[in-house]
N, C-alpha and C. Protein backbone atom coordinates (compact mmCIF):
# COMPACT_ATOMS: atom_id res chain seq x y z
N UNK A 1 10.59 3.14 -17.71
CA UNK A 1 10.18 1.85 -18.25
C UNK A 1 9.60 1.00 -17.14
N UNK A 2 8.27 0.54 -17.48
CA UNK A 2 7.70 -0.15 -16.42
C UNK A 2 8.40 -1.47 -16.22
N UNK A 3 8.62 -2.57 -15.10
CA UNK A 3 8.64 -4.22 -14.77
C UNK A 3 7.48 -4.70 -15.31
N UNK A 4 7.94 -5.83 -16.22
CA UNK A 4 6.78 -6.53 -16.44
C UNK A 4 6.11 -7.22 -15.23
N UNK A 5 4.79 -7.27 -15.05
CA UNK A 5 3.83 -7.93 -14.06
C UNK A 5 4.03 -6.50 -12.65
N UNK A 6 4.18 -5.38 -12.97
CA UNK A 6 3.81 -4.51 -12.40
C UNK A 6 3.15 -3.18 -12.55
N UNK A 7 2.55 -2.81 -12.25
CA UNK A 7 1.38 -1.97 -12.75
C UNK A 7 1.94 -0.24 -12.20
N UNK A 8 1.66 0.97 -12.85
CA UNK A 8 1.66 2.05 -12.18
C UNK A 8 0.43 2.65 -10.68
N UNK A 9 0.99 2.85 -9.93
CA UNK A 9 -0.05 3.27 -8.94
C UNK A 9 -1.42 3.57 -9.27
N UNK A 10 -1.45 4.94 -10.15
CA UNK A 10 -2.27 5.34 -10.99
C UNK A 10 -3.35 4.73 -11.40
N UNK A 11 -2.18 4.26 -12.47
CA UNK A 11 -3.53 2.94 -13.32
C UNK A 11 -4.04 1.69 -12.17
N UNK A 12 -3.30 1.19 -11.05
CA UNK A 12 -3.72 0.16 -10.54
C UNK A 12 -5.13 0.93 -9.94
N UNK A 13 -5.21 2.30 -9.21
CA UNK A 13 -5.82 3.00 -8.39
C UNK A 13 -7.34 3.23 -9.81
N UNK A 14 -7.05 3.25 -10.46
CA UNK A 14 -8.15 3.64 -11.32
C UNK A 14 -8.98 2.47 -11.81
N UNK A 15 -8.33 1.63 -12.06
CA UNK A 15 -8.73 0.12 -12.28
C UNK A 15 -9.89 -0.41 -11.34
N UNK A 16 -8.98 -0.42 -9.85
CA UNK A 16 -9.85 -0.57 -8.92
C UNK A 16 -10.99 0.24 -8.68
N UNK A 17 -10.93 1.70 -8.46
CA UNK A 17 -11.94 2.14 -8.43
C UNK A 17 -13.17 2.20 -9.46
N UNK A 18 -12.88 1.55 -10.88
CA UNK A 18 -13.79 1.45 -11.79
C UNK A 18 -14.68 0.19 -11.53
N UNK A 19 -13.91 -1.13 -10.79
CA UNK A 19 -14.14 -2.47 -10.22
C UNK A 19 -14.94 -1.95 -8.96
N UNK A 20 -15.15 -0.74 -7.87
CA UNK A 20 -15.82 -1.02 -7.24
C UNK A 20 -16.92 -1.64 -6.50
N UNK A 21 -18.22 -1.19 -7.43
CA UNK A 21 -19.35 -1.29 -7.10
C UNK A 21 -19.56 -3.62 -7.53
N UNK A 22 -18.55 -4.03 -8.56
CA UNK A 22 -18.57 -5.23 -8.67
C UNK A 22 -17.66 -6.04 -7.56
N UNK A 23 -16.60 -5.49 -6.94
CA UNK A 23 -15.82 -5.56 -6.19
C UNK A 23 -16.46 -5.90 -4.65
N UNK A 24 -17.24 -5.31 -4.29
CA UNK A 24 -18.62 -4.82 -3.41
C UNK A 24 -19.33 -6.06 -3.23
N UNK A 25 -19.88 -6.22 -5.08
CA UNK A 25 -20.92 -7.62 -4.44
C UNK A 25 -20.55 -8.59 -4.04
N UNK A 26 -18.95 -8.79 -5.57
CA UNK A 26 -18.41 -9.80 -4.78
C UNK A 26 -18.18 -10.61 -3.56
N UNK A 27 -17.47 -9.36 -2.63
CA UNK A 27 -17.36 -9.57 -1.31
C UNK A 27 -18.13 -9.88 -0.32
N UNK A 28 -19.69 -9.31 -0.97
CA UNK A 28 -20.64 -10.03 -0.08
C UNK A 28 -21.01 -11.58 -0.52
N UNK A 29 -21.05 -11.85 -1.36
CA UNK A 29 -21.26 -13.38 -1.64
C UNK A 29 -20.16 -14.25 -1.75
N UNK A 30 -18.93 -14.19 -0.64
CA UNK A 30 -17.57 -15.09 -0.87
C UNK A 30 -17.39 -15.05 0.43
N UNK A 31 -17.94 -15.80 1.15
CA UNK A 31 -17.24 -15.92 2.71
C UNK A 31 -15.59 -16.16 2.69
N UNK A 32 -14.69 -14.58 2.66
CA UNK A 32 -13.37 -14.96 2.31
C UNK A 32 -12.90 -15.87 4.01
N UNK A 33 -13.14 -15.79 4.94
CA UNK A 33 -12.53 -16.37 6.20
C UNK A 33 -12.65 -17.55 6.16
N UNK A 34 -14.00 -18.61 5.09
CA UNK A 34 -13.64 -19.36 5.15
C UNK A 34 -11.74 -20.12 4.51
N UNK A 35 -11.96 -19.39 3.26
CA UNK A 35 -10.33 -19.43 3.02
C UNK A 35 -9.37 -19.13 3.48
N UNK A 36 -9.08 -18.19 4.38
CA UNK A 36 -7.73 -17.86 5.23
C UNK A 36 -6.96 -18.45 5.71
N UNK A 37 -7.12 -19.49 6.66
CA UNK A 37 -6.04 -20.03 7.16
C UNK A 37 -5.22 -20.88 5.93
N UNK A 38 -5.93 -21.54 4.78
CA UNK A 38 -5.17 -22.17 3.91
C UNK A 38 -4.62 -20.85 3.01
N UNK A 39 -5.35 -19.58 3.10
CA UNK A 39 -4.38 -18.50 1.87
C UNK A 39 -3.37 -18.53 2.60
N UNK A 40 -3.39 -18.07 3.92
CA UNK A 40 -2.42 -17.33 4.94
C UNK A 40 -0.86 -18.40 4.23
N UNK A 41 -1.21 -19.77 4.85
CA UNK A 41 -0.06 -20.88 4.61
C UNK A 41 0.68 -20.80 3.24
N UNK A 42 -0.42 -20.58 2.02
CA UNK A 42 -0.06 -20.91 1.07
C UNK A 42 0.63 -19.30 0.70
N UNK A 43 0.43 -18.00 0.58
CA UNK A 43 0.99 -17.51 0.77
C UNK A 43 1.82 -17.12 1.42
N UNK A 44 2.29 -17.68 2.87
CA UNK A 44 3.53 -17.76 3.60
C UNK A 44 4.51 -18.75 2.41
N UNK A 45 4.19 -19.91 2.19
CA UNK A 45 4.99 -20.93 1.84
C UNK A 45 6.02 -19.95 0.58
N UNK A 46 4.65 -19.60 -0.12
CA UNK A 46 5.32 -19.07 -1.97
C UNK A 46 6.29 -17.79 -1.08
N UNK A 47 5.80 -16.67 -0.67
CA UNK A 47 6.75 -15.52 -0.06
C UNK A 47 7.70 -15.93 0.24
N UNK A 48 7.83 -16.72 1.40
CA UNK A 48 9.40 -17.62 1.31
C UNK A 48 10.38 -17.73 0.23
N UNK A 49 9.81 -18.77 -0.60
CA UNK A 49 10.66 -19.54 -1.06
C UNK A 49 10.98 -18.27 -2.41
N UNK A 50 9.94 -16.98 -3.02
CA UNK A 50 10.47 -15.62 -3.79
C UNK A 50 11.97 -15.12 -3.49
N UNK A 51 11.37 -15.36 -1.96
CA UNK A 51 12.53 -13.82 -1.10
C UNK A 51 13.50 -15.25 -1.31
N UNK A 52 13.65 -16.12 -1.03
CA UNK A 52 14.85 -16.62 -1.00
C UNK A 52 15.48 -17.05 -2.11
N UNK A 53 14.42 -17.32 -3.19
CA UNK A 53 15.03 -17.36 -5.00
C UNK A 53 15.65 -15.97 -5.27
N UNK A 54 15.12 -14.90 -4.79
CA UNK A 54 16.17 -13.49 -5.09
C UNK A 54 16.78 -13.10 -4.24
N UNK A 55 17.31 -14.19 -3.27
CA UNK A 55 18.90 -13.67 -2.34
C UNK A 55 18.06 -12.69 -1.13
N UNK A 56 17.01 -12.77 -1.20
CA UNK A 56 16.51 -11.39 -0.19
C UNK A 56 16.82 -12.08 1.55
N UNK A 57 17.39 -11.47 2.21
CA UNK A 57 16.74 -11.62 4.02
C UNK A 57 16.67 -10.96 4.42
N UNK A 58 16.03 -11.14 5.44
CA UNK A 58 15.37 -10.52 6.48
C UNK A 58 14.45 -9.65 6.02
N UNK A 59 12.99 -10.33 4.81
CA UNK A 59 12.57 -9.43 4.71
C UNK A 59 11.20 -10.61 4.21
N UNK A 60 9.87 -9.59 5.07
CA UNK A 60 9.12 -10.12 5.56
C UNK A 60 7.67 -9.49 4.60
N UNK A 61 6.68 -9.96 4.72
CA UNK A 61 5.41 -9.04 3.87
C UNK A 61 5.13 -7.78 5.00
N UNK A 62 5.25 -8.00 6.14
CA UNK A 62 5.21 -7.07 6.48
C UNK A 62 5.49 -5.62 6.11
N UNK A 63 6.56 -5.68 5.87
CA UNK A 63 7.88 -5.12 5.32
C UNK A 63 7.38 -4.08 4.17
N UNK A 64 6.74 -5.03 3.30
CA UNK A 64 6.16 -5.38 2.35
C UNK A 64 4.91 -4.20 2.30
N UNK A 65 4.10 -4.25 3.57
CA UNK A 65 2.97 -3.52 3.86
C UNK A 65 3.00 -1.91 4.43
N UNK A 66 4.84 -1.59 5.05
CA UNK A 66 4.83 -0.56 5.66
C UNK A 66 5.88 0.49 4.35
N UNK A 67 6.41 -0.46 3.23
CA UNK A 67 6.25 0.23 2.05
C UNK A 67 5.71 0.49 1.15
N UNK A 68 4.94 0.03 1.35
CA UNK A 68 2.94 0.16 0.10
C UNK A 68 2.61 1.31 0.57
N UNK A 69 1.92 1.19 1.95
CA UNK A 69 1.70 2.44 2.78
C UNK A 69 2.41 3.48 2.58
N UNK A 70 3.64 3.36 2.93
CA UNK A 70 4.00 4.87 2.59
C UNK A 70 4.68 5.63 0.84
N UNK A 71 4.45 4.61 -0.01
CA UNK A 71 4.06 4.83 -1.46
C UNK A 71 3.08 5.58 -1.64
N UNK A 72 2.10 4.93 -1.11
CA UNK A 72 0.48 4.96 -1.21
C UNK A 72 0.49 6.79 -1.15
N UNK A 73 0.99 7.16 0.15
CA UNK A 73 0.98 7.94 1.15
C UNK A 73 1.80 9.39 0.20
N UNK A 74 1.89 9.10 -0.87
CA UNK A 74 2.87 10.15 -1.78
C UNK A 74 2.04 10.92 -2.68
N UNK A 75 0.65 9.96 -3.07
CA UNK A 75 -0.35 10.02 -3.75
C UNK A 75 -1.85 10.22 -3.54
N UNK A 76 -1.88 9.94 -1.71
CA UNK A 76 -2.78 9.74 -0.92
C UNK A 76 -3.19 10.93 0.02
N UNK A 77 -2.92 12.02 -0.04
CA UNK A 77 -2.48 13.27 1.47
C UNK A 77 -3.47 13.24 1.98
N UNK A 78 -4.64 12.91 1.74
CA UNK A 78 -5.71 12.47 3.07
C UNK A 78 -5.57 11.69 3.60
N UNK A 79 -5.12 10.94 5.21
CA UNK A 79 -5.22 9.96 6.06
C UNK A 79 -6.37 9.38 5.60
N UNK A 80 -7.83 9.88 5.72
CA UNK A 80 -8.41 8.87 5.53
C UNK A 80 -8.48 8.01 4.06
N UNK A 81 -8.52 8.65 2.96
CA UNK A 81 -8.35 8.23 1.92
C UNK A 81 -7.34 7.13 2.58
N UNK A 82 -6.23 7.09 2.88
CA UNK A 82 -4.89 6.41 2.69
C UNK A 82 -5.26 5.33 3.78
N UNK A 83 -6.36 5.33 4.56
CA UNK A 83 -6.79 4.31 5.51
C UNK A 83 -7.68 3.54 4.77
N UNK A 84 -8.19 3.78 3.99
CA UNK A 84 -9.37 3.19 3.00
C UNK A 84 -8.16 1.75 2.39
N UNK A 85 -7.29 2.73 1.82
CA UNK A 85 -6.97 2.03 0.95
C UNK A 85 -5.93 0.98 1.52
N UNK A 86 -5.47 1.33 2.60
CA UNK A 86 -4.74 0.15 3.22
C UNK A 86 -5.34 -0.42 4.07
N UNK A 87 -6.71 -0.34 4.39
CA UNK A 87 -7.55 -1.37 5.56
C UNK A 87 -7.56 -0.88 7.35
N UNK A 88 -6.33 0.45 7.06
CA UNK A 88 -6.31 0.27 8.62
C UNK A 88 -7.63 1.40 9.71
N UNK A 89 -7.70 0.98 10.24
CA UNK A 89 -9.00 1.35 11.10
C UNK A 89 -9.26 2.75 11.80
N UNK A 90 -8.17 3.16 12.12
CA UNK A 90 -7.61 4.25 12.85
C UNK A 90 -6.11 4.77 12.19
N UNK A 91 -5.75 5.99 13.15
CA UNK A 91 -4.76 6.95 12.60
C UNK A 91 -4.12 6.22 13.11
N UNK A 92 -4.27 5.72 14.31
CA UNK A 92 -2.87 5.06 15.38
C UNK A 92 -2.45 4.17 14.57
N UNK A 93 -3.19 3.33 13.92
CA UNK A 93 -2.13 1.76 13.31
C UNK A 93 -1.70 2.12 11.81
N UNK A 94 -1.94 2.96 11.21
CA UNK A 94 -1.49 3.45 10.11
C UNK A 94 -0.60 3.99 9.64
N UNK A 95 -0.50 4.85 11.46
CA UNK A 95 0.85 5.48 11.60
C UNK A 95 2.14 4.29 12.03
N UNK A 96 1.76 3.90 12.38
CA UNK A 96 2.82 2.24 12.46
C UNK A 96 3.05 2.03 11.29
N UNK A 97 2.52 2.13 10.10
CA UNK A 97 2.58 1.65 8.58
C UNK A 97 3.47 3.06 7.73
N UNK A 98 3.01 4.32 7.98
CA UNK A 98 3.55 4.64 7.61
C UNK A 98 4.61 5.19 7.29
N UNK A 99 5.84 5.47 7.16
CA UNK A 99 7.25 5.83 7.01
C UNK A 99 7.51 6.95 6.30
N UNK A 100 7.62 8.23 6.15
CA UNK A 100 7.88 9.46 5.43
C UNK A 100 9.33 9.51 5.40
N UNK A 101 9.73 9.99 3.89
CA UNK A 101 10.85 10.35 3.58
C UNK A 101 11.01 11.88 4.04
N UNK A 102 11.78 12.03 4.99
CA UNK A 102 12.20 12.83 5.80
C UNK A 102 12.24 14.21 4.82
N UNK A 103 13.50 14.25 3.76
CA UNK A 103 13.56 14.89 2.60
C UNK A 103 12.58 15.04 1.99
N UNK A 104 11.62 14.60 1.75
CA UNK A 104 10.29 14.54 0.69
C UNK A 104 9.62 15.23 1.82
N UNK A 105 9.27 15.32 2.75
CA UNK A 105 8.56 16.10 3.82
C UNK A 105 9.08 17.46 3.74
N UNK A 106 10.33 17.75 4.14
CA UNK A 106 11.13 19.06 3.99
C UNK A 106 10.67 19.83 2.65
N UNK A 107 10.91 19.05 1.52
CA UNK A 107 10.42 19.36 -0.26
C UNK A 107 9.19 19.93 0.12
N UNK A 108 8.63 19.49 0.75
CA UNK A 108 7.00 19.70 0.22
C UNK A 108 6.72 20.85 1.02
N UNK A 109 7.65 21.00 2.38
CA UNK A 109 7.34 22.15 3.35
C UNK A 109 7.67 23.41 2.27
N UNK A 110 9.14 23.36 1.68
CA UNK A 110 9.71 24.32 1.23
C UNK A 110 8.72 25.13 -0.02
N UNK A 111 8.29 23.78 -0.65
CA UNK A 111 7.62 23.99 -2.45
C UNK A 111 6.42 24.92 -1.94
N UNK A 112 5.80 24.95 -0.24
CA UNK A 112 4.23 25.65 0.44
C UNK A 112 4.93 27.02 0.56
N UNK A 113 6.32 27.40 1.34
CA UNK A 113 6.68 28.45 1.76
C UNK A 113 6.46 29.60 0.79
N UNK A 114 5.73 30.64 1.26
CA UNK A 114 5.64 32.19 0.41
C UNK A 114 7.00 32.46 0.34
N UNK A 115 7.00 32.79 -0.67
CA UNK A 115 8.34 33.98 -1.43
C UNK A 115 8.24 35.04 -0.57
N UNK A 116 9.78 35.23 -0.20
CA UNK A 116 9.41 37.01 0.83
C UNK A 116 8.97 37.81 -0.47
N UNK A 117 8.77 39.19 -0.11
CA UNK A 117 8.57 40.14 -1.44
C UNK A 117 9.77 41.05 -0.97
N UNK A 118 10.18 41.55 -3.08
CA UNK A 118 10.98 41.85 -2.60
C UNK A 118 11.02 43.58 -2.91
């Protein structure tokens, strides 16, 4: 059962990529930097005061960004694909982002391994 006001990977991933090519122009005709320093604030302010309406600490967007990433990263098995989609530039800072479930790594080694014959 989905959370309301949250979307499946999937469908969010398909959505967007159907929004591309409008997504695109957009971005060229919206100088977003002029807005930043007031998003940055105003989204600091609201993140705050979420995490602290649901009891949360010590927990940051950051946080936030190095579990997207490695979500992403379940659905994503190309680095670069998975750099696209999180902005980052290189392998080096991505790998800062991303976090593998140790077990889910092992799974996936085991699910590749040939069957001896018998």
């Amino acid at each position: 059962m989905k959370q309301p006001g949250f979307s499946d990977v999937d469908e969010r991933l398909a959505r967007l990529s159907g929004l591309g090519d409008q997504l695109e122009a957009f971005s060229r005709t919206v100088d977003f930097e002029a807005f930043r320093p007031d998003l940055e604030k105003a989204f600091s302010v609201r993140f705050g005061r979420m995490t602290e309406r649901a009891g949360l600490t010590n927990l940051t967007f950051h946080d936030l960004r190095h579990e997207a990433t490695s979500r992403f990263a379940r659905y994503l098995v190309n680095p670069l694909d998975l750099m696209r989609v999180t902005g980052h530039r290189d392998l080096k800072s991505l790998d800062r982002y991303y976090q593998p479930i140790m077990h889910e790594l092992a799974d996936k080694i085991e699910a590749n391994e040939p069957t001896p014959l018998e």
